[in-house]
N, C-alpha and C. Protein backbone atom coordinates (compact mmCIF):
# COMPACT_ATOMS: atom_id res chain seq x y z
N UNK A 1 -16.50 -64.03 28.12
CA UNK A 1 -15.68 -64.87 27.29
C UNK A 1 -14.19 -64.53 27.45
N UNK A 2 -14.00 -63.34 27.56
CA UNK A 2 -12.35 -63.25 27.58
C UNK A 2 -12.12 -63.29 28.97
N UNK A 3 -12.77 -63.20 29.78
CA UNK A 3 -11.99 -63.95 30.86
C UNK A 3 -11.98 -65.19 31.15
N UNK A 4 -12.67 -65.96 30.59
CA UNK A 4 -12.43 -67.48 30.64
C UNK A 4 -11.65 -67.71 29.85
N UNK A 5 -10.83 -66.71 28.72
CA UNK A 5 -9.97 -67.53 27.80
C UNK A 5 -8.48 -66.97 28.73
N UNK A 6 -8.77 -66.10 29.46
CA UNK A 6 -7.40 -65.67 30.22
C UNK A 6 -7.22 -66.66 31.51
N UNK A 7 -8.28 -67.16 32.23
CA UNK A 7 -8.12 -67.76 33.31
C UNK A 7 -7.76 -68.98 32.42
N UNK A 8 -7.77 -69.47 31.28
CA UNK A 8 -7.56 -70.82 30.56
C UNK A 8 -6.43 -70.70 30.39
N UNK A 9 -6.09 -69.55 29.64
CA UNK A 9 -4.23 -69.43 29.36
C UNK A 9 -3.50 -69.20 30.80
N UNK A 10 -4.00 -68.68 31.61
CA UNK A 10 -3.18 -68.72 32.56
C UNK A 10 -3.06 -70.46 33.87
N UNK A 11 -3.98 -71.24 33.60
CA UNK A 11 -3.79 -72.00 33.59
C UNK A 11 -3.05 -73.29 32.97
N UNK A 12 -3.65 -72.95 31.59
CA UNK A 12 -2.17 -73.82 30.50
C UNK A 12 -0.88 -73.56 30.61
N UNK A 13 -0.47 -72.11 30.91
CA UNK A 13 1.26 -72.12 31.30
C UNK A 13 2.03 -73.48 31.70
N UNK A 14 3.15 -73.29 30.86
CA UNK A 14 3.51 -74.43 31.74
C UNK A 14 5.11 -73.50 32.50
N UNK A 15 5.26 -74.02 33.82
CA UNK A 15 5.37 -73.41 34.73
C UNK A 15 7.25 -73.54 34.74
N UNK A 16 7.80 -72.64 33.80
CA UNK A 16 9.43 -73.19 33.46
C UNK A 16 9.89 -71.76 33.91
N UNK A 17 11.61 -71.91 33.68
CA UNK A 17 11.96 -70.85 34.19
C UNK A 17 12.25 -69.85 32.73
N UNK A 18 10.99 -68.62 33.16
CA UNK A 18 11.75 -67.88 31.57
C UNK A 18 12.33 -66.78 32.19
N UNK A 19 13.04 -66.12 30.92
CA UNK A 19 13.93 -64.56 31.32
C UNK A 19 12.99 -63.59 31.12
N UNK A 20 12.71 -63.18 31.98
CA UNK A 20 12.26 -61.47 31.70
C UNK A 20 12.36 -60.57 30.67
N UNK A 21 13.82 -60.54 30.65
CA UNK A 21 14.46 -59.40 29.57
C UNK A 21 15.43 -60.30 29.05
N UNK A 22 15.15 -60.24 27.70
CA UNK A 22 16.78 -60.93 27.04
C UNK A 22 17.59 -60.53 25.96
N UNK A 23 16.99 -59.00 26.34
CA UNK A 23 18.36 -58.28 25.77
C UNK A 23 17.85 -57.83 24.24
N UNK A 24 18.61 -57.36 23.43
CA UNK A 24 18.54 -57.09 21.84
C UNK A 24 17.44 -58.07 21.35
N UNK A 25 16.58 -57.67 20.40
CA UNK A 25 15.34 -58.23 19.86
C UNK A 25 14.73 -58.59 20.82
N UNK A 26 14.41 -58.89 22.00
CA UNK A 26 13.56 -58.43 22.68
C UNK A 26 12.53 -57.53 22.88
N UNK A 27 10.79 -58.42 22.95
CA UNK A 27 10.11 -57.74 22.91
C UNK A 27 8.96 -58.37 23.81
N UNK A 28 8.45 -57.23 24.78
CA UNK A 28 7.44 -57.26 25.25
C UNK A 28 6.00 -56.60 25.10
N UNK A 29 5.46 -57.19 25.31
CA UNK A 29 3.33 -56.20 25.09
C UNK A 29 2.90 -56.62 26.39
N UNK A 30 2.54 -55.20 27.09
CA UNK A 30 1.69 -55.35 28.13
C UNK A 30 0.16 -54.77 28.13
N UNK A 31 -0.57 -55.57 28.50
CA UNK A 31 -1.81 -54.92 28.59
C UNK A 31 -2.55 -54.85 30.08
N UNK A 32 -2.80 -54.18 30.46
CA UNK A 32 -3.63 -53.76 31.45
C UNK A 32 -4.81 -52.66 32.14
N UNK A 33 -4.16 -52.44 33.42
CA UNK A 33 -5.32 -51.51 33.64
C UNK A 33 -4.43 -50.34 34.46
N UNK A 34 -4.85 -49.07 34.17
CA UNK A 34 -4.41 -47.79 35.08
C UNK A 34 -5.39 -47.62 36.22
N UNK A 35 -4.54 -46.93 37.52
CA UNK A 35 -5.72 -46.49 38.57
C UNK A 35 -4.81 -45.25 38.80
N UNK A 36 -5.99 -44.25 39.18
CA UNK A 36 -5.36 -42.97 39.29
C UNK A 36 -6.47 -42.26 39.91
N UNK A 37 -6.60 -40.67 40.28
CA UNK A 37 -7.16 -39.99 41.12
C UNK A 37 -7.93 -39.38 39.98
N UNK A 38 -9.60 -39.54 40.04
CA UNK A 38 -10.46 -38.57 39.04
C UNK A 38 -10.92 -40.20 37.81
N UNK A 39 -10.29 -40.96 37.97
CA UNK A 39 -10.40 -41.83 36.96
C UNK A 39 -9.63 -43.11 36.57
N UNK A 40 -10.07 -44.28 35.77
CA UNK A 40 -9.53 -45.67 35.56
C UNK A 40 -9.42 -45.91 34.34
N UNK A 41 -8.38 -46.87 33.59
CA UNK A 41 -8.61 -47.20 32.24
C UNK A 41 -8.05 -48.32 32.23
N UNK A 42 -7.47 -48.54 30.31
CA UNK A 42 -6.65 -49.54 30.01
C UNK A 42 -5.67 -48.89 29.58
N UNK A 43 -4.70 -49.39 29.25
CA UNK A 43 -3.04 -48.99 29.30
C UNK A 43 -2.45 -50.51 28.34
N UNK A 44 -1.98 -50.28 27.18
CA UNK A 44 -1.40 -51.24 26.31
C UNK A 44 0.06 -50.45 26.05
N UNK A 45 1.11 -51.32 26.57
CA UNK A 45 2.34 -51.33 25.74
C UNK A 45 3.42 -51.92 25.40
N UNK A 46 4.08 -51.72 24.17
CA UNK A 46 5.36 -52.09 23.64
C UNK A 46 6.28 -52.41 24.12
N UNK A 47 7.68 -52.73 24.27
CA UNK A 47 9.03 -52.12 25.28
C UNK A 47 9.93 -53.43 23.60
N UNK A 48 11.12 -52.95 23.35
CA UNK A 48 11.41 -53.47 22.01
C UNK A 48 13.30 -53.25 22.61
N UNK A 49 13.93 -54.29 22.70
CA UNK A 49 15.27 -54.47 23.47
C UNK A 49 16.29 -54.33 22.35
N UNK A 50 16.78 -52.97 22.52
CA UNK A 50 17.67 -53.02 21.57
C UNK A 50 19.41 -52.54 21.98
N UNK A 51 19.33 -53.01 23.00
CA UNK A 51 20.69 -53.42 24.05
C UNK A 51 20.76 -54.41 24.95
N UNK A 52 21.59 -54.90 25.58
CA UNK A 52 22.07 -56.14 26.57
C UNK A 52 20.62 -55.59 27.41
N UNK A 53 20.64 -54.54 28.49
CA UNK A 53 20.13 -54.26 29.29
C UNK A 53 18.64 -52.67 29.29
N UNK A 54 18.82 -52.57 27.64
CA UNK A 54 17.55 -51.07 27.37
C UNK A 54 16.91 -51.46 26.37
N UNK A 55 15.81 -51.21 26.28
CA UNK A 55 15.10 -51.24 25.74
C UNK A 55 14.15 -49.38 25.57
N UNK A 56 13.42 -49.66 24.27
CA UNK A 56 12.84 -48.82 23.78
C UNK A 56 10.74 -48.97 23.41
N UNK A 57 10.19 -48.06 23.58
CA UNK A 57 8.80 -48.31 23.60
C UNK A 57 7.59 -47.64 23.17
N UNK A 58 6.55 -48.22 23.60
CA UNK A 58 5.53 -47.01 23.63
C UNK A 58 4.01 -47.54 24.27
N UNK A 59 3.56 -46.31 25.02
CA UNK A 59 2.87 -47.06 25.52
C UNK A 59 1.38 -46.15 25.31
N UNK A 60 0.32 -46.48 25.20
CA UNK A 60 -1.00 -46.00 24.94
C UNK A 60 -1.98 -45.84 26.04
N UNK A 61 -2.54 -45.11 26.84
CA UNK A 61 -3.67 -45.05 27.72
C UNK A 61 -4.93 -44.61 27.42
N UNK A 62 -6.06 -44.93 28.03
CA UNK A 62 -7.36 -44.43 27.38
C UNK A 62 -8.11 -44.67 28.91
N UNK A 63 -8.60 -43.53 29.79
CA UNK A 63 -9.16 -43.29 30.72
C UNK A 63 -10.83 -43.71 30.50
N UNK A 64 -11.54 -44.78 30.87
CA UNK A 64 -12.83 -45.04 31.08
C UNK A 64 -13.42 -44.28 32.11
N UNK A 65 -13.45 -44.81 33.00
CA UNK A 65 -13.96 -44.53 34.56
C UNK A 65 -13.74 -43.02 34.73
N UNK A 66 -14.43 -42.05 34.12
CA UNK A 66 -13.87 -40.52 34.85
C UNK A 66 -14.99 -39.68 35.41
N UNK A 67 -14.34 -38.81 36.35
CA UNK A 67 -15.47 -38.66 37.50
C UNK A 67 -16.08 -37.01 36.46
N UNK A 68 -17.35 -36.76 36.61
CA UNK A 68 -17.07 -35.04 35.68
C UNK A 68 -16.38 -34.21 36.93
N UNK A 69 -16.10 -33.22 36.16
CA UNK A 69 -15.45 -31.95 36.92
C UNK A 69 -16.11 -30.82 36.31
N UNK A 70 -16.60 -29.96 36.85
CA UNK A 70 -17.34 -29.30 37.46
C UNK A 70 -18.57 -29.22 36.37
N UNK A 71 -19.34 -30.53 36.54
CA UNK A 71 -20.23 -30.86 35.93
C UNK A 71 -20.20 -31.85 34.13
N UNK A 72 -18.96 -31.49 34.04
CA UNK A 72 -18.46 -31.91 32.39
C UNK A 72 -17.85 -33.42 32.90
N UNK A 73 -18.14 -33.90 31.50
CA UNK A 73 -17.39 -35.82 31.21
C UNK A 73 -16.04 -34.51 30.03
N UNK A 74 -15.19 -35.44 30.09
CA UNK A 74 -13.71 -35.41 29.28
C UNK A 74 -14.09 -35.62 27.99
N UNK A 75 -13.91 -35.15 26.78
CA UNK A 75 -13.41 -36.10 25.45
C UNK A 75 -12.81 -37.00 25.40
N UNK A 76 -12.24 -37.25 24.00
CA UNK A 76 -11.89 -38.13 23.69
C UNK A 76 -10.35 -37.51 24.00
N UNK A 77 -9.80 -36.56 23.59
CA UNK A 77 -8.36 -35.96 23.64
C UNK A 77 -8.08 -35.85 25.06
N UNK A 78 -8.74 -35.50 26.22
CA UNK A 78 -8.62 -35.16 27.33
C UNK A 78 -8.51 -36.68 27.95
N UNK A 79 -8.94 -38.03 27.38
CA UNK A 79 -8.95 -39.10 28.29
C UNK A 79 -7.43 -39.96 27.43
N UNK A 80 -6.87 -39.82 26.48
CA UNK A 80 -6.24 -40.58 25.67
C UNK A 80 -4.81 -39.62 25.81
N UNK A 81 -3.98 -40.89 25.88
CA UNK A 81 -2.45 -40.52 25.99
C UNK A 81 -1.59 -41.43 25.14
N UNK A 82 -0.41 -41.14 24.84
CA UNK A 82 0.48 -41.57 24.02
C UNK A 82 1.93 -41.39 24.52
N UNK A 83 2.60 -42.26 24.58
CA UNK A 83 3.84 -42.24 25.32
C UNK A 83 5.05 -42.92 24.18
N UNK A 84 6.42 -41.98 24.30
CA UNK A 84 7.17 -42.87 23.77
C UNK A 84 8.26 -43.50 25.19
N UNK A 85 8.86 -43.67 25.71
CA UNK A 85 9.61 -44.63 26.60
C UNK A 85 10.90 -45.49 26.30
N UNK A 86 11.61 -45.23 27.06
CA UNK A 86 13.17 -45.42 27.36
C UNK A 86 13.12 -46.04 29.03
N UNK A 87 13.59 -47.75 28.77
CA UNK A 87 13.57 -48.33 30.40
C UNK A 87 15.12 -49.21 30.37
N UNK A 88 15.67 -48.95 31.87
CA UNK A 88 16.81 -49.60 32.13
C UNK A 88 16.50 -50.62 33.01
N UNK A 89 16.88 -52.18 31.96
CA UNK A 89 16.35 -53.81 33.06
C UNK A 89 17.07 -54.11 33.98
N UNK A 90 16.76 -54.00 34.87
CA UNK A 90 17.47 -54.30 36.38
C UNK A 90 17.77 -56.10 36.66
N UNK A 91 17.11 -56.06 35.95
CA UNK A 91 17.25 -58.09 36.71
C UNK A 91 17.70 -58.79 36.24
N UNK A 92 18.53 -58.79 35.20
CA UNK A 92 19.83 -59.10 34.98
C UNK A 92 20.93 -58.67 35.91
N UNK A 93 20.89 -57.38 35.94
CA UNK A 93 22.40 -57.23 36.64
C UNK A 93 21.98 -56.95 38.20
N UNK A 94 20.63 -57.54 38.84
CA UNK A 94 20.78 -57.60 40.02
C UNK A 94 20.73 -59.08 40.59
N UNK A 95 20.34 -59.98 39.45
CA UNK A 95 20.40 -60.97 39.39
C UNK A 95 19.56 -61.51 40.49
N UNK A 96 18.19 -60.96 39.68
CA UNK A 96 17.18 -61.52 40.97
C UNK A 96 16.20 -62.85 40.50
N UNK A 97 17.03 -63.15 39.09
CA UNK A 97 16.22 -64.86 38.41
C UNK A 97 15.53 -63.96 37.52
N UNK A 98 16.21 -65.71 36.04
CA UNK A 98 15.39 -65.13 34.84
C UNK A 98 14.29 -64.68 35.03
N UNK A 99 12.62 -65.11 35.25
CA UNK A 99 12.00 -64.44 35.46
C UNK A 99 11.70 -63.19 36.16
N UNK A 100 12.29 -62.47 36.57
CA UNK A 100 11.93 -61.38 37.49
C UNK A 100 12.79 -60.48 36.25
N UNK A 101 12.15 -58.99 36.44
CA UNK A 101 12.48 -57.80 36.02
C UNK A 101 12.39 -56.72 35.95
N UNK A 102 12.88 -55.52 37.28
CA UNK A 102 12.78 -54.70 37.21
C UNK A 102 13.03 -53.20 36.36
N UNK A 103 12.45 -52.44 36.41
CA UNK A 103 12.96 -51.57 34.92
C UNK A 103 12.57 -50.06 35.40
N UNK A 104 13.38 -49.25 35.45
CA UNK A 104 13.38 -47.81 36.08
C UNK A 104 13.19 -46.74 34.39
N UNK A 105 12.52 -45.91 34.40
CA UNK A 105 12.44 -45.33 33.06
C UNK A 105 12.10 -44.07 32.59
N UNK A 106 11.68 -43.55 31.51
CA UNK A 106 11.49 -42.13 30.99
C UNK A 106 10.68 -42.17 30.52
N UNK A 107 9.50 -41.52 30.40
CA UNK A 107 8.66 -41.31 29.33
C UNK A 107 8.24 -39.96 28.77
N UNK A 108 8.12 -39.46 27.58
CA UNK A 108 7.56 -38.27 26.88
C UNK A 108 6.66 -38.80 26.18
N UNK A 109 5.15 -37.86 26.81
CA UNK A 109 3.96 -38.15 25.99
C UNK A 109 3.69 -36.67 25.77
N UNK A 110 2.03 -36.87 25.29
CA UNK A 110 1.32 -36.17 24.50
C UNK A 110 1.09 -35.25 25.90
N UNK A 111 1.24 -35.35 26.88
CA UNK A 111 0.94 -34.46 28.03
C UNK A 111 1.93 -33.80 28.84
N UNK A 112 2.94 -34.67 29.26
CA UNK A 112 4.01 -34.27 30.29
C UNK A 112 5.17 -35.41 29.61
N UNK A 113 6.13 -34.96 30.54
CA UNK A 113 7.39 -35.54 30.74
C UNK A 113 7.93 -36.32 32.09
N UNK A 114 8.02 -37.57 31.79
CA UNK A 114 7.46 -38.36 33.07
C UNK A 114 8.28 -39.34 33.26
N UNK A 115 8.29 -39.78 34.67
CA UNK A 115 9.51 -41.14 35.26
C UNK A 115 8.51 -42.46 35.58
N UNK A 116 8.67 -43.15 35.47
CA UNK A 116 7.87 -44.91 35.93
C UNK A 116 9.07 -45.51 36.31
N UNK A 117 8.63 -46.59 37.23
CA UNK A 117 9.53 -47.97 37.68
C UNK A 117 8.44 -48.73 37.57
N UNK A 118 8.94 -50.53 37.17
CA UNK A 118 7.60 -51.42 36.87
C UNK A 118 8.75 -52.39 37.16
N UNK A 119 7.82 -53.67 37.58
CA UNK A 119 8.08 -55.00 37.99
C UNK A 119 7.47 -55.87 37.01
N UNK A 120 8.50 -57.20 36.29
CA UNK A 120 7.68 -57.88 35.67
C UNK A 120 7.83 -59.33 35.91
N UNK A 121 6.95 -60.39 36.02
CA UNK A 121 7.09 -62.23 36.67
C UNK A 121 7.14 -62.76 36.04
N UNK A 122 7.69 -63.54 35.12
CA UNK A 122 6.94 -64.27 34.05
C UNK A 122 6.82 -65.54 34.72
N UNK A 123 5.74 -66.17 34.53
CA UNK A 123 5.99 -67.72 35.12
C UNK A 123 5.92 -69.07 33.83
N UNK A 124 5.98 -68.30 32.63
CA UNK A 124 6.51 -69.34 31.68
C UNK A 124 7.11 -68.27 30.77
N UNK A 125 7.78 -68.63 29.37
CA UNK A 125 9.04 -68.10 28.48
C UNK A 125 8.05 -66.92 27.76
N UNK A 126 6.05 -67.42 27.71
CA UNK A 126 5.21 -66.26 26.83
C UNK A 126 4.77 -65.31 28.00
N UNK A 127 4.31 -65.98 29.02
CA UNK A 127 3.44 -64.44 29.76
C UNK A 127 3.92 -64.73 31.02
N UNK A 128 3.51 -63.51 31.14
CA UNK A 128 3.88 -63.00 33.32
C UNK A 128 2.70 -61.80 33.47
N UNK A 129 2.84 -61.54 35.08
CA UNK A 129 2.56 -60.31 35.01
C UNK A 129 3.41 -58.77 35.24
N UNK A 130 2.69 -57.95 35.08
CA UNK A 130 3.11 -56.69 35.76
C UNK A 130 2.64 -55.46 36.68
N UNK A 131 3.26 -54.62 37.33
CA UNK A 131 2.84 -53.80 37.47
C UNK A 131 3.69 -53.15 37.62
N UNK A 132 3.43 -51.06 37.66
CA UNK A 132 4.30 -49.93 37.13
C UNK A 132 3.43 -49.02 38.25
N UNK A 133 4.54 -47.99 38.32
CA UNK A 133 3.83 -47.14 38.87
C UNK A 133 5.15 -45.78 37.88
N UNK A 134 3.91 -44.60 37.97
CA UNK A 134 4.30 -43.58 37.13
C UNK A 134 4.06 -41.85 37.64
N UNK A 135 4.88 -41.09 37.28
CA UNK A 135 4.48 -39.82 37.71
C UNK A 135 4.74 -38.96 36.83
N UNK A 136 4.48 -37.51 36.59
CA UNK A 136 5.04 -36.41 35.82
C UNK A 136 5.85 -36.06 36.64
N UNK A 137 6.89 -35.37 35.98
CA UNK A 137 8.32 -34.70 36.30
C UNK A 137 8.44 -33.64 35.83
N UNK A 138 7.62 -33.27 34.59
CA UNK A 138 7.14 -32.04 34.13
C UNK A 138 5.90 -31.91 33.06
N UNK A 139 5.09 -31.10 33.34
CA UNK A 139 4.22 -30.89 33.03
C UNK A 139 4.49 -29.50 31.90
N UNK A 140 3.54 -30.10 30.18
CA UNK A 140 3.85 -28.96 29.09
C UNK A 140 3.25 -27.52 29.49
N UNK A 141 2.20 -27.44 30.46
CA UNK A 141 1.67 -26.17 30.70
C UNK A 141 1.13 -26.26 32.00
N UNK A 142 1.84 -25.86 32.67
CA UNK A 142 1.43 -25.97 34.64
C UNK A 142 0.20 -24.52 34.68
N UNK A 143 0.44 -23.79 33.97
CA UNK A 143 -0.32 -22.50 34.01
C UNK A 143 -1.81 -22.77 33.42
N UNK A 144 -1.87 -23.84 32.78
CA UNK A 144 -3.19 -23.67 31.87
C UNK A 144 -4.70 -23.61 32.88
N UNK A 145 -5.67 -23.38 32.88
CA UNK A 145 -6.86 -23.71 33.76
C UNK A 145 -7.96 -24.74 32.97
N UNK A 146 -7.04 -25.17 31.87
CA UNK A 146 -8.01 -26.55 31.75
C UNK A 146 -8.12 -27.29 32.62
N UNK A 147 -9.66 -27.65 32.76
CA UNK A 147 -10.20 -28.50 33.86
C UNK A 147 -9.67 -30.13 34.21
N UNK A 148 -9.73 -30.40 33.01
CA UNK A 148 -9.28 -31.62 32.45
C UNK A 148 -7.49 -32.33 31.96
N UNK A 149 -6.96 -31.31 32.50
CA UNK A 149 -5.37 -31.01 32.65
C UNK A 149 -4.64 -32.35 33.37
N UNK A 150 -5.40 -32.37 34.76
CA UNK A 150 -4.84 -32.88 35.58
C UNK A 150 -4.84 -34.91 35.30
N UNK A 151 -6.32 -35.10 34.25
CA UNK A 151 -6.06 -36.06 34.13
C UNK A 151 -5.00 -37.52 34.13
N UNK A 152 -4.19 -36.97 33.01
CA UNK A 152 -3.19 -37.34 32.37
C UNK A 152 -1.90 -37.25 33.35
N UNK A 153 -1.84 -36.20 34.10
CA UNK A 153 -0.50 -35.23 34.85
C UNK A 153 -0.79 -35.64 36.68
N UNK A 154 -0.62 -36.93 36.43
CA UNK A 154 -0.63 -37.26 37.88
C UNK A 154 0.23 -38.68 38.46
N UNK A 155 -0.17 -38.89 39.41
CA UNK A 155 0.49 -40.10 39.81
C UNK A 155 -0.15 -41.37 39.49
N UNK A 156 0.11 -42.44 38.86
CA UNK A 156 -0.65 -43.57 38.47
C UNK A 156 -0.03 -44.88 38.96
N UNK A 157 -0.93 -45.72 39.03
CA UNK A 157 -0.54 -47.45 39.31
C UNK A 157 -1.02 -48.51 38.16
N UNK A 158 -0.14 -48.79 37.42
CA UNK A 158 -0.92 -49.61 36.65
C UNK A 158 -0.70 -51.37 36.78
N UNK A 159 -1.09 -52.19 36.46
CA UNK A 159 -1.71 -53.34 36.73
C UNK A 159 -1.75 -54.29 35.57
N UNK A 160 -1.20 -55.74 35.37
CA UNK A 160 -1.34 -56.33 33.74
C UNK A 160 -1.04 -57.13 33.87
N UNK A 161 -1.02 -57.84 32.29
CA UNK A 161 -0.27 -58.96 32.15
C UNK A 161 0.75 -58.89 30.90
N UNK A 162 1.80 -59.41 30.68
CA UNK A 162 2.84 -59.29 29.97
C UNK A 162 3.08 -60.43 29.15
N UNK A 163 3.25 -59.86 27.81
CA UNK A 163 3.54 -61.31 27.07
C UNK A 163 4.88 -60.80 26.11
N UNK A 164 5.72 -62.26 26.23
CA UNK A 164 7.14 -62.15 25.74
C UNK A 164 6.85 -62.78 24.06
N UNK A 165 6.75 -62.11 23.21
CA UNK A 165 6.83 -62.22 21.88
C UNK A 165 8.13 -62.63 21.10
């Protein structure tokens, strides 16, 4: 059922030129999917424009797909992340068309301290898609020998769709 109601909405679009980013009160929700090494999930987030060109956020992950390590499945704490996020919109001032929007950024979560860049399309004024890619830049405990460490503390691609609220 919900993918017939997404292939429906994404068919009803009607096909105008919207802006990406438009600055102060600006707000986007993305939902999608993460791919990463050991494991897959969903990934929901915020981004809330409270300058010409920055915006502010947060974004949530929850790892499904995980492989065990050395015999063990993850919890619930070991698969779930929480991010707050700081992104600078590029497509305005590269002026690559309202719809398009690139965004270079920061994030501090519940695990590490981390950089993303993400691309976003919109092909009408409510939804587009996206995708991000993300890494740690620092990690809260490089020393620890939790097994389940590395989850969270790696390189990721994530995958979505974006809706302009």
């Amino acid at each position: 059922m919900k993918k017939i109601f997404i292939l429906l909405l994404m068919f009803s679009a009607v096909f105008v030129n919207a802006q990406a980013f438009k600055g102060k009160g600006d707000t986007k929700f993305d939902v999608g999917a993460n791919f990463q090494d050991g494991g897959s999930g969903v990934r929901v987030a915020a981004d809330f424009g409270v300058a010409e060109n920055i915006s502010f956020g947060f974004v949530s992950s929850y790892l499904l797909g995980v492989s065990k390590i050395e015999g063990e499945k993850p919890n619930f704490g070991d698969r779930f992340d929480l991010k707050g996020r700081f992104d600078a919109h590029l497509g305005p001032i590269l002026t690559l068309g309202q719809n398009v929007d690139i965004y270079p950024g920061l994030d501090l979560s519940l695990k590490n301290f981390g950089a993303h860049l993400g691309a976003r399309y919109f092909f009408s004024e409510g939804i587009g898609v996206f995708s991000e890619i993300g890494f740690p830049i620092a990690k809260y405990d490089p020393t620890t020998t939790d097994r389940f460490q590395n989850l969270n503390n790696q390189f990721v691609v994530n995958i979505g769709f974006s809706f302009n609220l």
